[in-house]
N, C-alpha and C. Protein backbone atom coordinates (compact mmCIF):
# COMPACT_ATOMS: atom_id res chain seq x y z
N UNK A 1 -31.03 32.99 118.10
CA UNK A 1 -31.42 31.69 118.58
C UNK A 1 -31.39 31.64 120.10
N UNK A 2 -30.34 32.02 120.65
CA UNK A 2 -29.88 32.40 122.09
C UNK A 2 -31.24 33.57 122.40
N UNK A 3 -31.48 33.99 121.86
CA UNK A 3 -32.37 35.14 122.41
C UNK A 3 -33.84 34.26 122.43
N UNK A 4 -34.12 33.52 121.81
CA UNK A 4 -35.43 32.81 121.31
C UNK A 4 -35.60 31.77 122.30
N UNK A 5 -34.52 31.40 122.80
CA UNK A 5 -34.18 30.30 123.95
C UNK A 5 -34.55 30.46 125.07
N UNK A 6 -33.90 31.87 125.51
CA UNK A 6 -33.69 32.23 126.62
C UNK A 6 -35.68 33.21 127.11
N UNK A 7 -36.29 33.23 125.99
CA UNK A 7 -38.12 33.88 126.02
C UNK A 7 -38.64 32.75 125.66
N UNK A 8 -38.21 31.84 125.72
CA UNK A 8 -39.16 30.36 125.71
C UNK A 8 -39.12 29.76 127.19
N UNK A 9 -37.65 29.48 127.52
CA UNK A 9 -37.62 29.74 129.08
C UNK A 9 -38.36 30.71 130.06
N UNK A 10 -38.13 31.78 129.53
CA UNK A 10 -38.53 32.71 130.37
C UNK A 10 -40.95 32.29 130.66
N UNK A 11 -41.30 31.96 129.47
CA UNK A 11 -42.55 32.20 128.94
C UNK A 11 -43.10 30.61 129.36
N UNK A 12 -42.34 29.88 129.64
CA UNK A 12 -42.74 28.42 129.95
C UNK A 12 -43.40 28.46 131.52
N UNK A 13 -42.70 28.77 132.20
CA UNK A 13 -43.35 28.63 133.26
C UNK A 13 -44.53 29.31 133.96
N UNK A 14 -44.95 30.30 132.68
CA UNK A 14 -46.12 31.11 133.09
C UNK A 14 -47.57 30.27 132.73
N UNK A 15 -47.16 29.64 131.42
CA UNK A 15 -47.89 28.86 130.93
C UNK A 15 -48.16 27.49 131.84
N UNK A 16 -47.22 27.00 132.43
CA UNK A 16 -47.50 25.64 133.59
C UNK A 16 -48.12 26.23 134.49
N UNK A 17 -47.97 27.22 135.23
CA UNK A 17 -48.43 28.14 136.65
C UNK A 17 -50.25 28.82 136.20
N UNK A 18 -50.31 28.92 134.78
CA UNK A 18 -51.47 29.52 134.74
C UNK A 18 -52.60 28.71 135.04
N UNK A 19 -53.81 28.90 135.74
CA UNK A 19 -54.66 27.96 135.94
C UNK A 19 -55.80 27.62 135.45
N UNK A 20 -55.88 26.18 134.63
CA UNK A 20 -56.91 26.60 133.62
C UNK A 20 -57.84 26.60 134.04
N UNK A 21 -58.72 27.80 132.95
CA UNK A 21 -59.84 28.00 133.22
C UNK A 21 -60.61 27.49 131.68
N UNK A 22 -61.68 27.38 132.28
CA UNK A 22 -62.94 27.15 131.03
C UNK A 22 -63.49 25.83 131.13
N UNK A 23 -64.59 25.65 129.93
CA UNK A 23 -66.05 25.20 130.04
C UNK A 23 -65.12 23.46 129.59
N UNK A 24 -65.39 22.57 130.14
CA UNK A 24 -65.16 20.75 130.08
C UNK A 24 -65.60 21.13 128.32
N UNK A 25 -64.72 20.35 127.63
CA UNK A 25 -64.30 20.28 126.29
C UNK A 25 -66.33 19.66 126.17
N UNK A 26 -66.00 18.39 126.66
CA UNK A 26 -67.44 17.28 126.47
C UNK A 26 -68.80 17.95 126.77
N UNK A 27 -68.94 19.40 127.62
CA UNK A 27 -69.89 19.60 128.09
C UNK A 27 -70.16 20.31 127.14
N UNK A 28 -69.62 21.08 126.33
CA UNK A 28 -69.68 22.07 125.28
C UNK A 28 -70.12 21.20 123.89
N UNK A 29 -69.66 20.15 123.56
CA UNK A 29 -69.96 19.32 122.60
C UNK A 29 -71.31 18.73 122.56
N UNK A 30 -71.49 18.29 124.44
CA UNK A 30 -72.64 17.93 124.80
C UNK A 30 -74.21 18.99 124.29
N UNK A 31 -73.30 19.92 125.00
CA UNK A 31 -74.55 20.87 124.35
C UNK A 31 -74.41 21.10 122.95
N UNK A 32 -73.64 21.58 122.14
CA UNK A 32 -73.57 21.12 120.80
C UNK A 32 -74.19 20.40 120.06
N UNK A 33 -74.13 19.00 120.36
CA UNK A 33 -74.73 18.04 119.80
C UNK A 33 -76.56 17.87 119.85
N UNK A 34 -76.92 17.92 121.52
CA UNK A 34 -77.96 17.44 122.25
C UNK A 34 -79.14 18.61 122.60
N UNK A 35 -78.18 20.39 122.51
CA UNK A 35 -79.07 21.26 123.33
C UNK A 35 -79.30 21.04 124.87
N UNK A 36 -79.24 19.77 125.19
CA UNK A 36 -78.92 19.91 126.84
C UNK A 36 -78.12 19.87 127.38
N UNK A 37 -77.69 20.70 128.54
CA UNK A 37 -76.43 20.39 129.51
C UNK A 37 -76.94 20.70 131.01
N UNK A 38 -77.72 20.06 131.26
CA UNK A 38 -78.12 20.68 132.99
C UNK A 38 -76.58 20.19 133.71
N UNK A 39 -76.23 21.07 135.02
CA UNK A 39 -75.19 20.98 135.33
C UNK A 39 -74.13 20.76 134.99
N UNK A 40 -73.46 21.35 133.79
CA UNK A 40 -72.17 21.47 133.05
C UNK A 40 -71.41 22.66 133.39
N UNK A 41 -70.42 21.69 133.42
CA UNK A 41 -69.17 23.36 133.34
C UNK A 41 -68.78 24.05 132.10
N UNK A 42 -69.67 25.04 131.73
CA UNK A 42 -69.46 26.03 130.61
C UNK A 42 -68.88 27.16 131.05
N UNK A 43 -68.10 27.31 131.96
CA UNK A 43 -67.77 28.63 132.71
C UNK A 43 -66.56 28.43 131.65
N UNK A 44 -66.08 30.37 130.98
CA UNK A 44 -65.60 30.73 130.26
C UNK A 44 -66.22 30.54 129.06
N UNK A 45 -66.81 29.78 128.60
CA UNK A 45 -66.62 28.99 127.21
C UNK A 45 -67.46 30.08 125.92
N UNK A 46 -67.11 29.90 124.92
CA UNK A 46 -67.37 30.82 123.76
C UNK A 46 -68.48 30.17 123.24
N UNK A 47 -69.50 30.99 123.49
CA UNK A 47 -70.98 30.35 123.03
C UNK A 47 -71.24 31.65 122.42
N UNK A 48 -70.99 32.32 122.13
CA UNK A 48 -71.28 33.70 121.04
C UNK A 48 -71.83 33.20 119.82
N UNK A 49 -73.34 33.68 119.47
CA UNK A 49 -73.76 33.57 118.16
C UNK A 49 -74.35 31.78 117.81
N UNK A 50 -74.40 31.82 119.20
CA UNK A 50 -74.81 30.17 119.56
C UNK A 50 -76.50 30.12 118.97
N UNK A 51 -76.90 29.33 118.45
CA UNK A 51 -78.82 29.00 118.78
C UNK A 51 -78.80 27.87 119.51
N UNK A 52 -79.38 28.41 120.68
CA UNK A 52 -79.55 27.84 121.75
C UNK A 52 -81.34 27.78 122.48
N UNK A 53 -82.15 27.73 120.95
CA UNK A 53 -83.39 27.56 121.57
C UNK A 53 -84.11 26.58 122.30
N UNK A 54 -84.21 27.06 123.25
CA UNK A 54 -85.07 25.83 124.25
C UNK A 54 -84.29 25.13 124.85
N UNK A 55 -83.03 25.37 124.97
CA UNK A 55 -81.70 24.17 125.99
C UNK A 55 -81.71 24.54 126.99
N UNK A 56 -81.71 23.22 127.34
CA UNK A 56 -81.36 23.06 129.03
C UNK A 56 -80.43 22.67 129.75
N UNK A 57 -80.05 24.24 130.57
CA UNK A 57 -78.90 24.29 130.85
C UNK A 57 -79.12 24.69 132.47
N UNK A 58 -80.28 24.30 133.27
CA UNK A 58 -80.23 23.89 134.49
C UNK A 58 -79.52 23.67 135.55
N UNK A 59 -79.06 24.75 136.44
CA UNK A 59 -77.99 24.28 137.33
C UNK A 59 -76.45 24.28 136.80
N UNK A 60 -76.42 24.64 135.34
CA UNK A 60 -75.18 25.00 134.63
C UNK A 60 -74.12 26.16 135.24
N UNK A 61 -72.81 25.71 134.58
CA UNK A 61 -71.96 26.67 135.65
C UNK A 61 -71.49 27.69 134.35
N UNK A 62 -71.75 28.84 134.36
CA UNK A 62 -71.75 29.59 133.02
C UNK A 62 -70.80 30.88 133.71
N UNK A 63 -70.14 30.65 134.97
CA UNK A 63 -69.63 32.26 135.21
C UNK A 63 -68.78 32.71 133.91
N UNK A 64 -68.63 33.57 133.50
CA UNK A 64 -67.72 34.36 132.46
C UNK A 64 -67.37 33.55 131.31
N UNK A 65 -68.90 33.21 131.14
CA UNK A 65 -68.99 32.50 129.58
C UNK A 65 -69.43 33.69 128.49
N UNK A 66 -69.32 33.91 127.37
CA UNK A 66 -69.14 34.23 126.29
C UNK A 66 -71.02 34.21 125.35
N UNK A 67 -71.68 34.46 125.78
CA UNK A 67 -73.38 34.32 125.11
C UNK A 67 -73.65 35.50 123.93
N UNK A 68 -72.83 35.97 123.83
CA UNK A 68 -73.44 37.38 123.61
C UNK A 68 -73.64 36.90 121.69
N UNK A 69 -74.69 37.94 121.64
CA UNK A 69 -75.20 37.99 120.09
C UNK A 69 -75.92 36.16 119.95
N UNK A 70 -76.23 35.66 120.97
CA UNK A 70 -76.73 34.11 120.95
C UNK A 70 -78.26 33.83 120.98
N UNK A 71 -79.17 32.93 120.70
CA UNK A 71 -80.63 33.05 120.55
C UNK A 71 -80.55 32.19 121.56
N UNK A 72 -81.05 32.11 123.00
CA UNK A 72 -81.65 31.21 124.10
C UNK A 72 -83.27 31.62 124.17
N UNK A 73 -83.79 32.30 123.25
CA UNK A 73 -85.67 32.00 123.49
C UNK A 73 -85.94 30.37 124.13
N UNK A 74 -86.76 30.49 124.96
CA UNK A 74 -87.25 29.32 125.40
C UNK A 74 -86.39 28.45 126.55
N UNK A 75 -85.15 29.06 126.73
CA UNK A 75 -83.96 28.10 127.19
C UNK A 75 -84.12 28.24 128.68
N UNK A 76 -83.96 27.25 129.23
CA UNK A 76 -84.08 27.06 130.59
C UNK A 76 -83.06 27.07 131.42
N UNK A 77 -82.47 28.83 132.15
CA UNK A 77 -81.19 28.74 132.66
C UNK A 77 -81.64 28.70 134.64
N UNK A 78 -83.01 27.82 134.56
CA UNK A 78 -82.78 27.63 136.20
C UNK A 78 -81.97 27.73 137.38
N UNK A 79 -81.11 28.02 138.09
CA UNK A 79 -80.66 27.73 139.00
C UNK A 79 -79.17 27.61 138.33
N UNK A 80 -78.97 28.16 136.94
CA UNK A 80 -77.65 28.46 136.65
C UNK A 80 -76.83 29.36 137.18
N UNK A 81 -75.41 29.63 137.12
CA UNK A 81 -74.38 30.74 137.44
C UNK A 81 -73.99 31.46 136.05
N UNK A 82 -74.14 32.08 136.15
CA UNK A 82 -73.73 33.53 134.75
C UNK A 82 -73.52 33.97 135.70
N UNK A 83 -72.35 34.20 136.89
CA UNK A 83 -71.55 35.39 137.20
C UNK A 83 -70.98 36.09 136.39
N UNK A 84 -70.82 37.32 136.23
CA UNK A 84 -70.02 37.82 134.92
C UNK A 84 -70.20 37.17 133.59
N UNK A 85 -71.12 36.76 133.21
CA UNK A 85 -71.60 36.42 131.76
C UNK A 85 -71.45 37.25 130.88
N UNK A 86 -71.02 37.09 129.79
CA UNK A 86 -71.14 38.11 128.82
C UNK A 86 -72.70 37.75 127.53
N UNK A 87 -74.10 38.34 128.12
CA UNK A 87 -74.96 38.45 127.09
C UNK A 87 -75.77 39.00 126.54
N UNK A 88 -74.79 40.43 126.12
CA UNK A 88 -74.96 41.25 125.59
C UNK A 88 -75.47 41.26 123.71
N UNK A 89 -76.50 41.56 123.57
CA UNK A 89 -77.31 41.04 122.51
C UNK A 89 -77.93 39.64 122.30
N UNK A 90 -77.82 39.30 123.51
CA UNK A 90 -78.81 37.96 123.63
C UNK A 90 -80.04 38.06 123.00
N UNK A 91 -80.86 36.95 122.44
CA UNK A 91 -82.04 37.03 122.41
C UNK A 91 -82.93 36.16 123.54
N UNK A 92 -83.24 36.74 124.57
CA UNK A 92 -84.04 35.84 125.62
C UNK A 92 -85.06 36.16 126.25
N UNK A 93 -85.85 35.96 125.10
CA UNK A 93 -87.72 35.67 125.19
C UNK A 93 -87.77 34.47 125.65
N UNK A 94 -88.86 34.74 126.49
CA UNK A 94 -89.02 33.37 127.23
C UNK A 94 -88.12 32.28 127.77
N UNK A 95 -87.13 33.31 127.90
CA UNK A 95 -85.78 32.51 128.79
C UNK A 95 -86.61 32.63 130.27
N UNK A 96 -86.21 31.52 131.05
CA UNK A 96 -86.04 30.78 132.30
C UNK A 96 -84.98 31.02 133.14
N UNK A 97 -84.80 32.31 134.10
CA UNK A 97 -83.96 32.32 135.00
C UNK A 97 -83.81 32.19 136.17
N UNK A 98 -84.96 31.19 136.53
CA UNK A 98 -85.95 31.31 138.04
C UNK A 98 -84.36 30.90 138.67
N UNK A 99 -83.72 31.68 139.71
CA UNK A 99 -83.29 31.22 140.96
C UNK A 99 -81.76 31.17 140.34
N UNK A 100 -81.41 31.82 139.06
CA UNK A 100 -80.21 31.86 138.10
C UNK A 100 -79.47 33.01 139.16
N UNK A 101 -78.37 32.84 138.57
CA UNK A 101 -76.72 33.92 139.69
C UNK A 101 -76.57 34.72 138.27
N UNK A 102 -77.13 35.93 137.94
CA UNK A 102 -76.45 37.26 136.91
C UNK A 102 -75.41 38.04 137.56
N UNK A 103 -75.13 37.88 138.53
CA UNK A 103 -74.26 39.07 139.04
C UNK A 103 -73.12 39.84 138.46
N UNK A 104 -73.20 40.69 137.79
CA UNK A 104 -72.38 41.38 137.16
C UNK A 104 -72.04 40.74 135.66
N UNK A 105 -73.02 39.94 135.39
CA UNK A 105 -73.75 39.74 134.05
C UNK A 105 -73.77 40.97 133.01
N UNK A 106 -73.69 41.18 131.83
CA UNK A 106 -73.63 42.08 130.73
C UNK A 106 -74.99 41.67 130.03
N UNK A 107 -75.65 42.68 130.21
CA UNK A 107 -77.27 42.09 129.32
C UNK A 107 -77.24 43.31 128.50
N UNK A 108 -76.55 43.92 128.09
CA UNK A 108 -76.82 45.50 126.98
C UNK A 108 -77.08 45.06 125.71
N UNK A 109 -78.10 45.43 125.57
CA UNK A 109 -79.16 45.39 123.96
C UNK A 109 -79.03 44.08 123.76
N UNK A 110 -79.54 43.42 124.82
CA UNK A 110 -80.15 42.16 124.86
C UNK A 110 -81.84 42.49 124.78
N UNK A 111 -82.68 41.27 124.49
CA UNK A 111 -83.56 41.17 124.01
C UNK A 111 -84.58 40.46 125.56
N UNK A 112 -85.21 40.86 126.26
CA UNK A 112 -85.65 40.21 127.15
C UNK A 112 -87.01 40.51 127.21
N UNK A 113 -87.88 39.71 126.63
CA UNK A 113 -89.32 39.31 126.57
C UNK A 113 -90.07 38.47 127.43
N UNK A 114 -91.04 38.52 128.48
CA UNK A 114 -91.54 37.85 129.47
C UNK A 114 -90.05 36.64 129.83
N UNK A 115 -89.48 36.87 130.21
CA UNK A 115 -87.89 36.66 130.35
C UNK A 115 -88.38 36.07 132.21
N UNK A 116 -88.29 34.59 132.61
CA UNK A 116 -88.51 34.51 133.98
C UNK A 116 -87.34 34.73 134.93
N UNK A 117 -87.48 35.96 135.81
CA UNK A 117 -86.20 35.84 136.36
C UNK A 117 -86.59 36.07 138.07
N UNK A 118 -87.65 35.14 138.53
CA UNK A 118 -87.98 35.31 139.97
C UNK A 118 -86.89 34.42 140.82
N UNK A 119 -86.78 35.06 141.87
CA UNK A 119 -85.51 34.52 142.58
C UNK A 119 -84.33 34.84 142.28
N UNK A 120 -83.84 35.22 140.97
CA UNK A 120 -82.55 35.56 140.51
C UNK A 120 -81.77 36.27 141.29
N UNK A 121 -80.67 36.44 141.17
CA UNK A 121 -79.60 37.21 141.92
C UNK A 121 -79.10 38.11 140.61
N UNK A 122 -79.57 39.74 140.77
CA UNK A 122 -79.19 40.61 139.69
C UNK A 122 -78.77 41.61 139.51
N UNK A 123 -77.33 41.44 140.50
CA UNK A 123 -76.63 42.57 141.32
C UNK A 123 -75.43 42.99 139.89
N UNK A 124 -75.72 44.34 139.62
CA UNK A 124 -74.31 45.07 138.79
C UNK A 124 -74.89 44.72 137.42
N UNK A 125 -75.77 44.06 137.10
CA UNK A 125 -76.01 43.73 136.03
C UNK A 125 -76.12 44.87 134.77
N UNK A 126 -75.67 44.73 133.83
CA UNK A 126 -75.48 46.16 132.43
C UNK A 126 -77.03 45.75 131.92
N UNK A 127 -77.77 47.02 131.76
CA UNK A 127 -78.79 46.35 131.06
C UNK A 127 -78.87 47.96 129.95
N UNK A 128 -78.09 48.63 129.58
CA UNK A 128 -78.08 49.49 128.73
C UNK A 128 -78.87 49.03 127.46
N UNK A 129 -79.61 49.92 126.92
CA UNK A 129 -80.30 49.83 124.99
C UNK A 129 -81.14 48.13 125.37
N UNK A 130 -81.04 47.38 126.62
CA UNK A 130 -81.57 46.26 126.44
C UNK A 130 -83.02 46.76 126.19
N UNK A 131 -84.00 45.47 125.39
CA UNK A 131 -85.35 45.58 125.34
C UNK A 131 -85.90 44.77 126.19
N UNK A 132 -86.64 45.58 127.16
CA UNK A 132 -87.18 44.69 128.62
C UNK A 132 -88.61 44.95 128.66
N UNK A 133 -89.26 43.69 128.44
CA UNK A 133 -90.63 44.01 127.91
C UNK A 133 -91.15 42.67 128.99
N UNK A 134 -92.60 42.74 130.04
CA UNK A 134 -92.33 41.77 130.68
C UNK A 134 -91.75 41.03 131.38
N UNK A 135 -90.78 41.96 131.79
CA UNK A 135 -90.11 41.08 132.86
C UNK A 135 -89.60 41.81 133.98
N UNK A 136 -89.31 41.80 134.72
CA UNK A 136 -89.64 42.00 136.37
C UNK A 136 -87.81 42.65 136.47
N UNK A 137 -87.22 43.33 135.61
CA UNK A 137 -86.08 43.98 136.16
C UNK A 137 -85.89 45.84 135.88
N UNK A 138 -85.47 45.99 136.54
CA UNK A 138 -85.68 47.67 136.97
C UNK A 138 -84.21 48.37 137.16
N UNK A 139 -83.67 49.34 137.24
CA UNK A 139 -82.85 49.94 137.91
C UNK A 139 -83.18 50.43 138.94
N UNK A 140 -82.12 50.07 139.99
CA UNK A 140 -82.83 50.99 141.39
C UNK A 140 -82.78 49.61 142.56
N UNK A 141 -82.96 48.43 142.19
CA UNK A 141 -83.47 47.51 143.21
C UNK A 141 -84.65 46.99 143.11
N UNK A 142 -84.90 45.86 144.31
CA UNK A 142 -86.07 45.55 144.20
C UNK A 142 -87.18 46.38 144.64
N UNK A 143 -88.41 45.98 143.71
CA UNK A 143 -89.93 46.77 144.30
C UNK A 143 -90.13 46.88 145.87
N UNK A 144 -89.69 45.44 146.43
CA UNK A 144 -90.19 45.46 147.73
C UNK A 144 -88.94 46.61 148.61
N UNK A 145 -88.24 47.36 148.30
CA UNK A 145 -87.39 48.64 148.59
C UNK A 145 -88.07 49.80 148.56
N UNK A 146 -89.05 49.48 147.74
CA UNK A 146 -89.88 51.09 147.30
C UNK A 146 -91.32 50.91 148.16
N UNK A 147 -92.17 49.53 148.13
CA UNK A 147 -93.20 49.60 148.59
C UNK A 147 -93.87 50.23 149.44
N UNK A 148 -93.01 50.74 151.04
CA UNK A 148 -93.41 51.11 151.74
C UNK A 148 -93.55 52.58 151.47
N UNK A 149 -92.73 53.04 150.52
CA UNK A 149 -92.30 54.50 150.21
C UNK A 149 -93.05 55.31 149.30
N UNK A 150 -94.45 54.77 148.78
CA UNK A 150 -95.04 54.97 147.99
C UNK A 150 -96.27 56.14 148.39
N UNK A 151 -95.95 57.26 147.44
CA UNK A 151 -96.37 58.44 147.57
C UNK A 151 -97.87 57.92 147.86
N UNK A 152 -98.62 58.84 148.74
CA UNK A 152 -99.87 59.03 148.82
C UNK A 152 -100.37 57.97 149.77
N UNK A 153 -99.60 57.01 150.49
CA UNK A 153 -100.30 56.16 151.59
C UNK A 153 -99.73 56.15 152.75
């Protein structure tokens, strides 16, 4: 009992000191309920295995949220943050990432079909076994890195 006492003490104050993290309870419900959340705090939050077709999640704060194995075809992640996202086996055809933050994003054997990602920020990003059909991402950097370097001119 003395021993059980004394690791409840010990374990309490890690738990007050820790700082929470994750996605507003309401914003998650919000999208839940509605499919939209433009500008919500979903950062952390467990959206794995989510259908998420066609939501709008605009300006959404998604760093080291949880997507993976989730259907966003159609979904509009404009000007969102997926820093460190996990969406790995995503399905995102005709996802919307104009001007979106991937940085060090997990996209492996994700599904990316005319996938808009102009403007994006898509630094470190995993794109292993992904299917990238139509859409404007490469290993190596951007095109305009290579342009000038192009054999034969």
């Amino acid at each position: 009992m003395l021993l059980r006492s004394v690791l409840l003490a010990l374990a309490l104050p890690v738990f007050v000191l820790s700082p929470v993290q994750g996605a507003s309870e309401a914003d998650v419900q919000r999208l839940e309920v509605t499919g939209a959340c433009p500008d919500c705090d979903l950062s952390g939050a467990d959206l794995s295995t989510s259908h998420l077709i066609g939501a709008d999640l605009r300006g959404a704060n998604l760093q080291g949220a949880n997507l993976s194995d989730s259907n966003l075809e159609g979904a509009d992640l404009t000007s969102a943050d997926l820093t460190g996202a996990d969406l790995s086996g995503a399905f995102l055809t005709n996802a919307v990432f104009q001007s979106a933050i991937l940085d060090g994003a997990d996209l492996s054997s994700s599904v990316l079909h005319f996938t808009d990602v102009s403007d994006a920020s898509l630094e470190n990003i995993d794109i292993a076994d992904a299917q990238v059909i139509g859409t404007p991402i490469s290993v190596g950097g951007p095109y305009e890195d290579y342009e000038d370097n192009v054999v034969g001119e």
